[in-house]
PDB file of N, CA and C in Angstrom:
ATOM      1  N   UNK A   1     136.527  25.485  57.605  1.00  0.00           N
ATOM      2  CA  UNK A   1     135.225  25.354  56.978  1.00  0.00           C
ATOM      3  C   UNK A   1     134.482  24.189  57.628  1.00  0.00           C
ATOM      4  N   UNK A   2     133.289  24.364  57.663  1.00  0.00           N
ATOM      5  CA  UNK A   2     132.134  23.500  58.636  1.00  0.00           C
ATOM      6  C   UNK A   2     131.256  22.698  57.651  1.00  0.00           C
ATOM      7  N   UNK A   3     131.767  21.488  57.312  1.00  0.00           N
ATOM      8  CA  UNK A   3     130.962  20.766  56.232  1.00  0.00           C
ATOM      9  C   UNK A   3     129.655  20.081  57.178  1.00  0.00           C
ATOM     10  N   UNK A   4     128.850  19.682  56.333  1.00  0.00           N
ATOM     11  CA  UNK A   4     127.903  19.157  57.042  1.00  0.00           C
ATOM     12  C   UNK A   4     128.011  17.461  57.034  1.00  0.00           C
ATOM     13  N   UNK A   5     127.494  17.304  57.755  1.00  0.00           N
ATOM     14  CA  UNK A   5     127.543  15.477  58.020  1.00  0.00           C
ATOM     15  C   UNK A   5     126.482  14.866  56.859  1.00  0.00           C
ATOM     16  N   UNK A   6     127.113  13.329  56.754  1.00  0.00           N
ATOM     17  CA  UNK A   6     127.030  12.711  55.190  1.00  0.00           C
ATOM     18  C   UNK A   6     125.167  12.429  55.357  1.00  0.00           C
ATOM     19  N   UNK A   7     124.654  12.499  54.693  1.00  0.00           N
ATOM     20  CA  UNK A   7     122.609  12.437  54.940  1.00  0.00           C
ATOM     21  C   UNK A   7     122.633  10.804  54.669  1.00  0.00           C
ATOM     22  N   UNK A   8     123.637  10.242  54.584  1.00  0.00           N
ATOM     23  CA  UNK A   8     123.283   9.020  54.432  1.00  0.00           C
ATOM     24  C   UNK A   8     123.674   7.662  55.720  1.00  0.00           C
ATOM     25  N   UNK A   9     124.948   8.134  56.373  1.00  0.00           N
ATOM     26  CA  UNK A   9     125.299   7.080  57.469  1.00  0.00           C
ATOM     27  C   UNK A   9     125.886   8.516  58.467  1.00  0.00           C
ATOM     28  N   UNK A  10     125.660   9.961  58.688  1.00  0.00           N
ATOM     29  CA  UNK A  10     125.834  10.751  59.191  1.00  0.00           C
ATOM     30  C   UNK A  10     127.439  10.869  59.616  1.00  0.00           C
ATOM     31  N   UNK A  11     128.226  10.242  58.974  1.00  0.00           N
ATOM     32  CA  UNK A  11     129.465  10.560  58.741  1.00  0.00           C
ATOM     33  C   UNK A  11     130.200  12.103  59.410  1.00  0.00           C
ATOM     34  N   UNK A  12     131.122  12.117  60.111  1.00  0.00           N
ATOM     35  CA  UNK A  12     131.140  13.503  60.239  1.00  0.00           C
ATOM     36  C   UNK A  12     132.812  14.300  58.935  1.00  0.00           C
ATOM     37  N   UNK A  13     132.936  12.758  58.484  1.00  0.00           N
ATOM     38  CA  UNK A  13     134.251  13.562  57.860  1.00  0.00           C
ATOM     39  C   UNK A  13     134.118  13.446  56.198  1.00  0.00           C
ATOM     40  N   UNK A  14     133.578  14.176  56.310  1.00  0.00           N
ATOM     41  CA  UNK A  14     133.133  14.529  54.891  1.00  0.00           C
ATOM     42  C   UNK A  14     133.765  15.876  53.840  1.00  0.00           C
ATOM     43  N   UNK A  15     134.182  15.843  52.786  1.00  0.00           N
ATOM     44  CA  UNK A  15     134.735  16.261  51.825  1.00  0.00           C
ATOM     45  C   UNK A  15     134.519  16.872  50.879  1.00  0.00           C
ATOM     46  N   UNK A  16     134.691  18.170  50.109  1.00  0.00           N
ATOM     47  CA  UNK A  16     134.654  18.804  49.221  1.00  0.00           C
ATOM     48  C   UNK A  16     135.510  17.938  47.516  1.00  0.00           C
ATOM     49  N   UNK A  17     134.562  17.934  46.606  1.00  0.00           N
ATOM     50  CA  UNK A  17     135.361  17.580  45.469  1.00  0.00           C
ATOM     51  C   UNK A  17     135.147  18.088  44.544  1.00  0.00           C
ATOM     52  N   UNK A  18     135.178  19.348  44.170  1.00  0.00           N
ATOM     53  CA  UNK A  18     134.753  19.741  43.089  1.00  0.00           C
ATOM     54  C   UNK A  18     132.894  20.350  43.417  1.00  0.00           C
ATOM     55  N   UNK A  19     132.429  20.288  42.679  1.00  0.00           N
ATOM     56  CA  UNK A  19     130.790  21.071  43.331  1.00  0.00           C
ATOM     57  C   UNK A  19     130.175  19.810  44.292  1.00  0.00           C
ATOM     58  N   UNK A  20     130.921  18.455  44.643  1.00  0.00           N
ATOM     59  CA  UNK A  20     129.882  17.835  45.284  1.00  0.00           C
ATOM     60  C   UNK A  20     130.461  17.690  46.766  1.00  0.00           C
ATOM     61  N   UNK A  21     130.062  17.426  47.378  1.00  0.00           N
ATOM     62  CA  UNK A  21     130.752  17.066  48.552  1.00  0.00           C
ATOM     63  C   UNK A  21     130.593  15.457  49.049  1.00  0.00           C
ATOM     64  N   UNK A  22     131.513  14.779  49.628  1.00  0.00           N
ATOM     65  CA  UNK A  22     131.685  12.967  49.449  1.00  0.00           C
ATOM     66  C   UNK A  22     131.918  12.764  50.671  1.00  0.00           C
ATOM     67  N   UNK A  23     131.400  11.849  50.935  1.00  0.00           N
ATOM     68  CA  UNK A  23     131.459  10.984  52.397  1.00  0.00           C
ATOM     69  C   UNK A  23     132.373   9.470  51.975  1.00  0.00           C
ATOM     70  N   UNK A  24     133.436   9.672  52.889  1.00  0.00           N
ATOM     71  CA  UNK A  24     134.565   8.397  52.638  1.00  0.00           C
ATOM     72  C   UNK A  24     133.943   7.255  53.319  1.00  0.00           C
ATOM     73  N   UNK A  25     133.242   7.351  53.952  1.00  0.00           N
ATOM     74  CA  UNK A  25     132.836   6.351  54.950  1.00  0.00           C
ATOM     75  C   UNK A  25     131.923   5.036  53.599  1.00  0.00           C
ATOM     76  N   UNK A  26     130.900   5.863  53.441  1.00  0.00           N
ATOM     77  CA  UNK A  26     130.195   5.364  52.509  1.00  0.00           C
ATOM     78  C   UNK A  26     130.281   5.514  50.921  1.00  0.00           C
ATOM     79  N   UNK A  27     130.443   6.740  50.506  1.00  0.00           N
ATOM     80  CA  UNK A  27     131.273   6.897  49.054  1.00  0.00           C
ATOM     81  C   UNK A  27     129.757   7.251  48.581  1.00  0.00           C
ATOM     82  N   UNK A  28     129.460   8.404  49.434  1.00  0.00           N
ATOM     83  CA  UNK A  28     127.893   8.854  49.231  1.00  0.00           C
ATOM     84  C   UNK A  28     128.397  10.152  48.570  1.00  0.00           C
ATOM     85  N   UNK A  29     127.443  11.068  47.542  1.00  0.00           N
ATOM     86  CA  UNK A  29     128.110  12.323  47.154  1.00  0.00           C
ATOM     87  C   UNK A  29     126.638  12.632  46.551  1.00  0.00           C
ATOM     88  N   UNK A  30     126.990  13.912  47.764  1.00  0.00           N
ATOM     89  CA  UNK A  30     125.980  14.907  47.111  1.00  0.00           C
ATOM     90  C   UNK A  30     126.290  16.855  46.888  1.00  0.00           C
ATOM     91  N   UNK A  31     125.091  17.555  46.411  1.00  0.00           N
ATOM     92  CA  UNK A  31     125.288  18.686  46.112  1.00  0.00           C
ATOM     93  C   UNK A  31     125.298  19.529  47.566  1.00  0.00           C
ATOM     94  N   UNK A  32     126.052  20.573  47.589  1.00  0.00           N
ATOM     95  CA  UNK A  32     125.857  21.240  49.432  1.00  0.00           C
ATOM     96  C   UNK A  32     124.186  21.800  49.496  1.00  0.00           C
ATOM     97  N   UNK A  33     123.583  22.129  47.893  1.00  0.00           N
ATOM     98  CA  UNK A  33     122.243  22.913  48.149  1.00  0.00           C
ATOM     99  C   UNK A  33     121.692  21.613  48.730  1.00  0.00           C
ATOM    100  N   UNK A  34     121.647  20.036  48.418  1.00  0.00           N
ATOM    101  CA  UNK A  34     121.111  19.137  48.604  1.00  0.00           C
ATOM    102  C   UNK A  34     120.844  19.051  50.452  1.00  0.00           C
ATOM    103  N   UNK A  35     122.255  19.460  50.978  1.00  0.00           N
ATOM    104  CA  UNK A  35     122.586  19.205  52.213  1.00  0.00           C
ATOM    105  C   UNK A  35     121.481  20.414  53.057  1.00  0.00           C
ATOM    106  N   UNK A  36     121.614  21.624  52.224  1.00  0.00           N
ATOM    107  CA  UNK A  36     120.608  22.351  53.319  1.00  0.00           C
ATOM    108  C   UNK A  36     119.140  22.427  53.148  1.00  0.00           C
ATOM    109  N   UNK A  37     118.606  21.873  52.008  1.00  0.00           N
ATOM    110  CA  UNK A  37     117.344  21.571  52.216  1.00  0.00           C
ATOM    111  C   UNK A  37     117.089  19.763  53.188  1.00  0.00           C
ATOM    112  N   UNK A  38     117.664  19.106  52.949  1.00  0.00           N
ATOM    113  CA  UNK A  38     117.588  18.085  53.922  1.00  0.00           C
ATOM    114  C   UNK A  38     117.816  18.317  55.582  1.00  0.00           C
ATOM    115  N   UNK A  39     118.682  19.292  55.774  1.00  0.00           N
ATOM    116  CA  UNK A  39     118.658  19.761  57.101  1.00  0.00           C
ATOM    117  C   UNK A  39     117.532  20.512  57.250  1.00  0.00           C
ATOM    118  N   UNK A  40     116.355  21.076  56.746  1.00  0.00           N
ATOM    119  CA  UNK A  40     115.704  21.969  57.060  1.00  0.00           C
ATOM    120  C   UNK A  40     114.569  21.174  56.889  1.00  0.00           C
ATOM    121  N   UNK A  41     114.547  20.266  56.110  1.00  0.00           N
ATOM    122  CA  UNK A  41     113.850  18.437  56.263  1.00  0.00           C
ATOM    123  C   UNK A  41     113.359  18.395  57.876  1.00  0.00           C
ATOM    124  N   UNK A  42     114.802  18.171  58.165  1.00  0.00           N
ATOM    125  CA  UNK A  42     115.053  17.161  59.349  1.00  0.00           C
ATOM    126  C   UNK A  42     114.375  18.229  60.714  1.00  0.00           C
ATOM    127  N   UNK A  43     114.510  19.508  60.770  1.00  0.00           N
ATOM    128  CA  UNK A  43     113.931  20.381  61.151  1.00  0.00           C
ATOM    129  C   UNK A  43     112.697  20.227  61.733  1.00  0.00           C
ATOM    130  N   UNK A  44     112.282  20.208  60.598  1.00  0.00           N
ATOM    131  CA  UNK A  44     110.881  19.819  60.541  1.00  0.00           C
ATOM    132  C   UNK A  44     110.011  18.792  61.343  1.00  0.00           C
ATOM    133  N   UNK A  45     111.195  17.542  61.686  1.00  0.00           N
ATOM    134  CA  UNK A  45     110.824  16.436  62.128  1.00  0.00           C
ATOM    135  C   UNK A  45     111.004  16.054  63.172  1.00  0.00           C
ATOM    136  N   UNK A  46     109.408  16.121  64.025  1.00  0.00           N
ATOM    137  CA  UNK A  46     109.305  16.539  65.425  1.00  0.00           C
ATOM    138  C   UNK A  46     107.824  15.277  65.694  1.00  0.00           C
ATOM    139  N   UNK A  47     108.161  14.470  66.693  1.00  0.00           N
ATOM    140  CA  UNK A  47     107.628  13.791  67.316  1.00  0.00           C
ATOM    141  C   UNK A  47     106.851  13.628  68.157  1.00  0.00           C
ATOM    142  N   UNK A  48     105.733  13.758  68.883  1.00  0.00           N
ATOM    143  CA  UNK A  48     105.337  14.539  70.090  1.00  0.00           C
ATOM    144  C   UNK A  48     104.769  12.846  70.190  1.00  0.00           C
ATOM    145  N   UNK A  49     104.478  12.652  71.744  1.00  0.00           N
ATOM    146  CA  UNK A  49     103.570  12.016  72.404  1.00  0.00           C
ATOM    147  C   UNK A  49     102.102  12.096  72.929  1.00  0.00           C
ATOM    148  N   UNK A  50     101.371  11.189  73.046  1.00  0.00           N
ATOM    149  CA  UNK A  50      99.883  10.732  73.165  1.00  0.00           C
ATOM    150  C   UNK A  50      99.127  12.386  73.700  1.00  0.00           C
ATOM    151  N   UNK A  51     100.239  12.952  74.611  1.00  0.00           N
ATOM    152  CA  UNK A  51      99.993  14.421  75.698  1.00  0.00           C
ATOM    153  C   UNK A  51     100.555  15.638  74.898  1.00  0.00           C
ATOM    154  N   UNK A  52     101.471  15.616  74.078  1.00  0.00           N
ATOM    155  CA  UNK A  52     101.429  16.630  72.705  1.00  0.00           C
ATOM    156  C   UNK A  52     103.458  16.683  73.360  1.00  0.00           C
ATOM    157  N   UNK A  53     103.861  16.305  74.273  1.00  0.00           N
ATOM    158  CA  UNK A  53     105.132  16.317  74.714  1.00  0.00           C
ATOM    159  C   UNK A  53     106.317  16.180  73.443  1.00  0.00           C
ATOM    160  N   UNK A  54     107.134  16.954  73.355  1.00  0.00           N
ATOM    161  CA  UNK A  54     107.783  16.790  71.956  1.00  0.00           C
ATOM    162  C   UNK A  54     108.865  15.445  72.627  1.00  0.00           C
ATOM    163  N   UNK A  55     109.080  14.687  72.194  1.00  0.00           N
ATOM    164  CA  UNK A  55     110.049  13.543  72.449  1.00  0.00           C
ATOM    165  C   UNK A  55     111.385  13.615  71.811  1.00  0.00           C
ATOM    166  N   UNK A  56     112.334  13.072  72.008  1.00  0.00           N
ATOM    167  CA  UNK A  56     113.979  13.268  71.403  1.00  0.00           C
ATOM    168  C   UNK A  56     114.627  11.929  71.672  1.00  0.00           C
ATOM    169  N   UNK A  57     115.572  11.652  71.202  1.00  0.00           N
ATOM    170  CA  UNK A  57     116.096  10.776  70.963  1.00  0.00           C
ATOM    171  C   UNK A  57     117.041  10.247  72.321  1.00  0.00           C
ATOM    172  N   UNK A  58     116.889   9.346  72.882  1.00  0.00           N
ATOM    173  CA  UNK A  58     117.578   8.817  74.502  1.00  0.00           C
ATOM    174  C   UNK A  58     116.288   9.095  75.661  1.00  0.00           C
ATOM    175  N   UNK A  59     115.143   9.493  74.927  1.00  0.00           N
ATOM    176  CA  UNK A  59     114.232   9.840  76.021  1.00  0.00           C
ATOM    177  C   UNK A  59     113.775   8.205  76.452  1.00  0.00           C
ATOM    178  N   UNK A  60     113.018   8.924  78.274  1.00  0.00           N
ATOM    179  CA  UNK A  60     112.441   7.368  78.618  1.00  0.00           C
ATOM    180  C   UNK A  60     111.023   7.764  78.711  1.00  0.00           C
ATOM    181  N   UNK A  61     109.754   6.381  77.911  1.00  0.00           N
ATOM    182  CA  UNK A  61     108.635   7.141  77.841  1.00  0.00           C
ATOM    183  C   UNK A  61     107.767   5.345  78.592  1.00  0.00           C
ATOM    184  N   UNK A  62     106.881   6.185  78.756  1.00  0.00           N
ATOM    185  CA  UNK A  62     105.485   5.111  79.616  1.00  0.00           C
ATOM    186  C   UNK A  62     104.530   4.525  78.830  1.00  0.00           C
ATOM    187  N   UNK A  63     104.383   3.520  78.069  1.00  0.00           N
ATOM    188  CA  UNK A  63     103.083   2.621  77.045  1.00  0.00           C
ATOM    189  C   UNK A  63     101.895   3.136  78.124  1.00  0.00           C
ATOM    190  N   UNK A  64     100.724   3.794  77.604  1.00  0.00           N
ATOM    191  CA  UNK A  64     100.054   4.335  78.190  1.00  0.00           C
ATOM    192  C   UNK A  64      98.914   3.587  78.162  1.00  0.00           C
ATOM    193  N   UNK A  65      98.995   2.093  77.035  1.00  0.00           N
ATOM    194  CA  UNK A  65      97.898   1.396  76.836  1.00  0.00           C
ATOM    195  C   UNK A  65      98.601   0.118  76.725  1.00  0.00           C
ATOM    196  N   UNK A  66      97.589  -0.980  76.612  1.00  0.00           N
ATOM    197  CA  UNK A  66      98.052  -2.346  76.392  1.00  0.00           C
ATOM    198  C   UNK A  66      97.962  -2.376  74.771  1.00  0.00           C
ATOM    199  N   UNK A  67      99.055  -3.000  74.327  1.00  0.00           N
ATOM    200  CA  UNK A  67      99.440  -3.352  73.263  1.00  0.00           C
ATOM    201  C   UNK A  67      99.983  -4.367  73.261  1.00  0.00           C
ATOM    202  N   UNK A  68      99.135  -5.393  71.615  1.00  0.00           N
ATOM    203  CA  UNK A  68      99.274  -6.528  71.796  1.00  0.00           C
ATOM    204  C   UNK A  68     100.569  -6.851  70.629  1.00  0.00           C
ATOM    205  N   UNK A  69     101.491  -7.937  71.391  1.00  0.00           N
ATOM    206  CA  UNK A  69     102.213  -8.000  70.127  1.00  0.00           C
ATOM    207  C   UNK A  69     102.321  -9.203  69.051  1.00  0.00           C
ATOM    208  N   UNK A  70     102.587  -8.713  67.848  1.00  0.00           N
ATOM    209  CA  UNK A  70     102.041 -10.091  66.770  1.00  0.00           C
ATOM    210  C   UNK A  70     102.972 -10.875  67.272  1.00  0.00           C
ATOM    211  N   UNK A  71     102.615 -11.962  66.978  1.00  0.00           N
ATOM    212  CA  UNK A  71     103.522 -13.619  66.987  1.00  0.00           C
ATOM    213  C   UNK A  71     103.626 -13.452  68.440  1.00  0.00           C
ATOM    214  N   UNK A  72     102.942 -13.345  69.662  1.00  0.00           N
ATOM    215  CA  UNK A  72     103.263 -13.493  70.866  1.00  0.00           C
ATOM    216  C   UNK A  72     101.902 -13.404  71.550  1.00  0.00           C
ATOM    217  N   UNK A  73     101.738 -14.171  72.676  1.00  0.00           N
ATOM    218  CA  UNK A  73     100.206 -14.596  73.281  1.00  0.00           C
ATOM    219  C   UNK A  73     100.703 -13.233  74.461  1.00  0.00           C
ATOM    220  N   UNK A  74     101.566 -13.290  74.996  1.00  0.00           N
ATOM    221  CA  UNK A  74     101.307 -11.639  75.826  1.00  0.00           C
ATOM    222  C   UNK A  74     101.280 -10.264  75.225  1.00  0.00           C
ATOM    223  N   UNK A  75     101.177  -9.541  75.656  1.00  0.00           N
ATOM    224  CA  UNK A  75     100.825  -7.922  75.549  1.00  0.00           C
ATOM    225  C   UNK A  75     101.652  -7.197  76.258  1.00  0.00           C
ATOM    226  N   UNK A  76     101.966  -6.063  75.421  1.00  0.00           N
ATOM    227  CA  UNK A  76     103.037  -5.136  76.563  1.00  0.00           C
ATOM    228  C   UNK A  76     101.767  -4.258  77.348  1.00  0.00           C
ATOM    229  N   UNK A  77     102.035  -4.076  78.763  1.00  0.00           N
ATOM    230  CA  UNK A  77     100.851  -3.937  79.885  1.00  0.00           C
ATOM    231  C   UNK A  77     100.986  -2.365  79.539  1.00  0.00           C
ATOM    232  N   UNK A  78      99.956  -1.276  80.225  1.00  0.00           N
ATOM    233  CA  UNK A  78     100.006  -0.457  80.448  1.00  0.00           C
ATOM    234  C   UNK A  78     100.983  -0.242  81.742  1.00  0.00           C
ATOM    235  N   UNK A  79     101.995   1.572  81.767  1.00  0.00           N
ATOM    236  CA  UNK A  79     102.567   1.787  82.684  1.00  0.00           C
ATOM    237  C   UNK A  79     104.154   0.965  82.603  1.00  0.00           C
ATOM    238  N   UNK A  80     104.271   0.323  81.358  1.00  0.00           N
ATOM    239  CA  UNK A  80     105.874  -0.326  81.005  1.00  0.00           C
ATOM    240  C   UNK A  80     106.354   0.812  80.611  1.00  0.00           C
ATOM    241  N   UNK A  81     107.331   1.032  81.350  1.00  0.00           N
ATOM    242  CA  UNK A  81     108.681   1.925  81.153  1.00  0.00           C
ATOM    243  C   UNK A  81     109.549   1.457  80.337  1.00  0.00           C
ATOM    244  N   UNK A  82     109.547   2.173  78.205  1.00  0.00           N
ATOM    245  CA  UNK A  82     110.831   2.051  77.582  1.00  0.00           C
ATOM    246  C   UNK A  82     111.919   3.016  77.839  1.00  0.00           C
ATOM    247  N   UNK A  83     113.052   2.351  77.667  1.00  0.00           N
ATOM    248  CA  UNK A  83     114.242   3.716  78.305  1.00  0.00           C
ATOM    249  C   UNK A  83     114.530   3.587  76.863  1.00  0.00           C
ATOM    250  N   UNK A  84     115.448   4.674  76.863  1.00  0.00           N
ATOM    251  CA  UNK A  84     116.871   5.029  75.545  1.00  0.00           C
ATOM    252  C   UNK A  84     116.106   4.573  73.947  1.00  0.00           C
ATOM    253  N   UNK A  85     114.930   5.485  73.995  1.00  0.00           N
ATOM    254  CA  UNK A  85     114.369   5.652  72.349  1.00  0.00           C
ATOM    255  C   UNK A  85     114.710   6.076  71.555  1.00  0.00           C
ATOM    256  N   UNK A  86     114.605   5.820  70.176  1.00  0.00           N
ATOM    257  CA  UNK A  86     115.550   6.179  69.251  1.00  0.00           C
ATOM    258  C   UNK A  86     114.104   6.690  68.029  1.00  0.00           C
ATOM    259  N   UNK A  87     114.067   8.079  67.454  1.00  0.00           N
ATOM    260  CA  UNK A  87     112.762   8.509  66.681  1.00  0.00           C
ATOM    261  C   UNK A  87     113.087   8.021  65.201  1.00  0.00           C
ATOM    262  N   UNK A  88     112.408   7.129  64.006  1.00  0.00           N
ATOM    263  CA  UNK A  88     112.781   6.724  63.123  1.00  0.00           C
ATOM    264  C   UNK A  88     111.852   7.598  62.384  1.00  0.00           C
ATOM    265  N   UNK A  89     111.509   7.606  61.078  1.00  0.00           N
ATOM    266  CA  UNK A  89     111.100   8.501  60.001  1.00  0.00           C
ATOM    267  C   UNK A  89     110.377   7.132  59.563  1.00  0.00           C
ATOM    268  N   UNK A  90     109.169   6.726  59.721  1.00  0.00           N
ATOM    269  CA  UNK A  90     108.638   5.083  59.453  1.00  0.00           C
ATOM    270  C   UNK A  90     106.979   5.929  58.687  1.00  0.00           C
ATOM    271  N   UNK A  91     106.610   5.328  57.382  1.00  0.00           N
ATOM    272  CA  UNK A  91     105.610   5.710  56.830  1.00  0.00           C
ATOM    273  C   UNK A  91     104.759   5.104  57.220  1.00  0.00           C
ATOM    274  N   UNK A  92     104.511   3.891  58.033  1.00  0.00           N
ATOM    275  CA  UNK A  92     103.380   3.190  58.877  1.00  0.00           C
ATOM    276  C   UNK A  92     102.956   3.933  60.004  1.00  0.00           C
ATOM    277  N   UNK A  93     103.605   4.647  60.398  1.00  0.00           N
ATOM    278  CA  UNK A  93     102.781   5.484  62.071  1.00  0.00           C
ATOM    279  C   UNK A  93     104.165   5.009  63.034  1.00  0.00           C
ATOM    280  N   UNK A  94     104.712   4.338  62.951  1.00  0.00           N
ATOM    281  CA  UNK A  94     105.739   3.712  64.182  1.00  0.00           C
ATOM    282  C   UNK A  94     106.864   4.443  63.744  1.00  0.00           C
ATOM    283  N   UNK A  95     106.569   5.701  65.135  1.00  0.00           N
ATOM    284  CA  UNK A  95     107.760   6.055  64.645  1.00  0.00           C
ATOM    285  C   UNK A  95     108.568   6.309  65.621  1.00  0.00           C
ATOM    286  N   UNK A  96     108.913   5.157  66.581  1.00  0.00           N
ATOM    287  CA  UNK A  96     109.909   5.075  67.895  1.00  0.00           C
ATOM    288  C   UNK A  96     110.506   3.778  67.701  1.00  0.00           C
ATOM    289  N   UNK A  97     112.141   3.575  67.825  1.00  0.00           N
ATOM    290  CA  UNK A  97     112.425   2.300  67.610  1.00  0.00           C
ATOM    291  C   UNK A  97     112.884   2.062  68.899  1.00  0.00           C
ATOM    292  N   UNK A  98     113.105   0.727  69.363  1.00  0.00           N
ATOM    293  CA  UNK A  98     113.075   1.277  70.853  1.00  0.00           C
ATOM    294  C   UNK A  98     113.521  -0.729  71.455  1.00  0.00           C
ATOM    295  N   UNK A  99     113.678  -0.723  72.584  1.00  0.00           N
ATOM    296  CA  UNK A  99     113.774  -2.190  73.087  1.00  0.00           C
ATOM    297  C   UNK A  99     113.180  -2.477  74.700  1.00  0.00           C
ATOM    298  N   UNK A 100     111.992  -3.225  74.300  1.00  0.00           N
ATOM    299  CA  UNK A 100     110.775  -3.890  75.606  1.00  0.00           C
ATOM    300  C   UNK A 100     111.772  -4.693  76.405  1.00  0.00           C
ATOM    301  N   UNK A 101     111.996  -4.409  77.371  1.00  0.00           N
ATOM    302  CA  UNK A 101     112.140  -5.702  78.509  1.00  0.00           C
ATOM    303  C   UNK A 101     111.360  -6.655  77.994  1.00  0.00           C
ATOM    304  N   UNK A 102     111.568  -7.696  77.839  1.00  0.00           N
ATOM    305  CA  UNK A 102     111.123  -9.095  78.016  1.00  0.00           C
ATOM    306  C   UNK A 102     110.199  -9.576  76.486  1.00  0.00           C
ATOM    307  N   UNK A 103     109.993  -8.441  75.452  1.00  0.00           N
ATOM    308  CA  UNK A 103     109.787  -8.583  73.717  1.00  0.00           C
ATOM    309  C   UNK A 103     110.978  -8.082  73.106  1.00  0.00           C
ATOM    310  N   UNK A 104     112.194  -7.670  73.274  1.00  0.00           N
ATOM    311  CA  UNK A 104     113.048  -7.197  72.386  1.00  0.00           C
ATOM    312  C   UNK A 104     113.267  -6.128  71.440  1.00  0.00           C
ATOM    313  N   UNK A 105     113.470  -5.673  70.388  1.00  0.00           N
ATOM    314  CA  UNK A 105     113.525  -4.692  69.801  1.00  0.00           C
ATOM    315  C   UNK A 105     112.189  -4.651  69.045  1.00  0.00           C
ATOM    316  N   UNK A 106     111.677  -3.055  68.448  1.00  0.00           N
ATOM    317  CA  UNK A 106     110.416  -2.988  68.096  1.00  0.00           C
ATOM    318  C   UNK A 106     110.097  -1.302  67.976  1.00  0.00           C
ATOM    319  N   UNK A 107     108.826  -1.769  67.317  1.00  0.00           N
ATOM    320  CA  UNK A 107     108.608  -0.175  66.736  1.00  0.00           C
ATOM    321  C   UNK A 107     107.514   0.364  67.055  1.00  0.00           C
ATOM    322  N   UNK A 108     107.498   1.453  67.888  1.00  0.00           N
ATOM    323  CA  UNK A 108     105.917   1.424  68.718  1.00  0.00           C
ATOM    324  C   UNK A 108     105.441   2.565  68.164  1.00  0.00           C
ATOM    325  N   UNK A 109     104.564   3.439  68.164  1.00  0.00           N
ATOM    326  CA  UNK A 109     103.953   4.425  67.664  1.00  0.00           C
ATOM    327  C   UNK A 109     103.866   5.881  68.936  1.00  0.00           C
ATOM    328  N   UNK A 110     103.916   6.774  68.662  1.00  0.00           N
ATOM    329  CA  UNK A 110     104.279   7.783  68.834  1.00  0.00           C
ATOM    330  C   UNK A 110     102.662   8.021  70.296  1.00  0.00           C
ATOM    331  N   UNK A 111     101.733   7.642  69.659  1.00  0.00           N
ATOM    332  CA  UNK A 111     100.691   8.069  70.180  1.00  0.00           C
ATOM    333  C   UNK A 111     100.053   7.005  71.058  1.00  0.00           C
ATOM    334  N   UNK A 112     100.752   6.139  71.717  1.00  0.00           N
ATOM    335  CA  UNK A 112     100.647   5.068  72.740  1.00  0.00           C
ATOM    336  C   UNK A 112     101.548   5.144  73.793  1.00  0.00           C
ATOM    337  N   UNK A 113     102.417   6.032  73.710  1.00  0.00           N
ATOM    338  CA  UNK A 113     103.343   6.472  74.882  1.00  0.00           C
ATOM    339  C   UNK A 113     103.181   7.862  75.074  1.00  0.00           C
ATOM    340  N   UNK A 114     104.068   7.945  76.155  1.00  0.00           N
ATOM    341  CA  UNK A 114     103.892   9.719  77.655  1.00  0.00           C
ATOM    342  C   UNK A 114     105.177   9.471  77.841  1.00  0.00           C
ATOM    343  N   UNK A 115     105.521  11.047  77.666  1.00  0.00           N
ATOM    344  CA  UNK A 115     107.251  11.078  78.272  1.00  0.00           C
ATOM    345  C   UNK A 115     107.136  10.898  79.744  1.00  0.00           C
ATOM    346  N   UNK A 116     108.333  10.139  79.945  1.00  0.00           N
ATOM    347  CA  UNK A 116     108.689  10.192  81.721  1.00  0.00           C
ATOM    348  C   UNK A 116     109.110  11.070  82.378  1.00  0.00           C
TER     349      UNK A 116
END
């Protein structure tokens, strides 16, 4: 039997107990109907770039504009190459988590970058 992975720390060894199913990792427990409407959630959740390019997770994409960053007197330039992006679910618009050469980790928005 093919359980689905835990919706909370994506656990892959997850458990039947009775009607719920439990993640040991975290000691998360939910219903299986729970599990397939959240997969069909996640479905749903599709990212595209500034050019309509759907983006995925390990992609490398191009800041297509200058963006300035708070608490810092420089700007990330146009034409900076982020590698190995990671797509977050962020209710502000930022929804790439990601790490700048030379600013560190950070959350850029979907519609200021071009896939590479």
């Amino acid at each position: 039997m093919n359980l689905p992975p835990c919706p909370q720390c994506a656990s892959e060894y997850t458990y039947e107990m009775g009607a719920l199913l439990v993640c040991p990792e975290c000691a998360h427990e939910w219903s299986p109907s729970e599990a397939s409407v959240d997969q069909s959630a996640a479905d749903d959740f599709i990212i595209k770039d500034a050019f309509g390019n759907v983006l995925a997770d390990g992609d490398t994409v191009t800041v297509v504009k200058d963006l300035k960053v708070k608490g810092q007197s420089l700007s990330i330039k146009v034409g900076t190459k982020v590698r190995n992006i990671r797509l977050v679910d962020a209710a502000d618009g930022h929804d790439i988590g990601c790490k700048v050469d030379g600013f560190g980790h950070m959350q850029l928005k979907s519609s200021v970058v071009k896939k590479a």
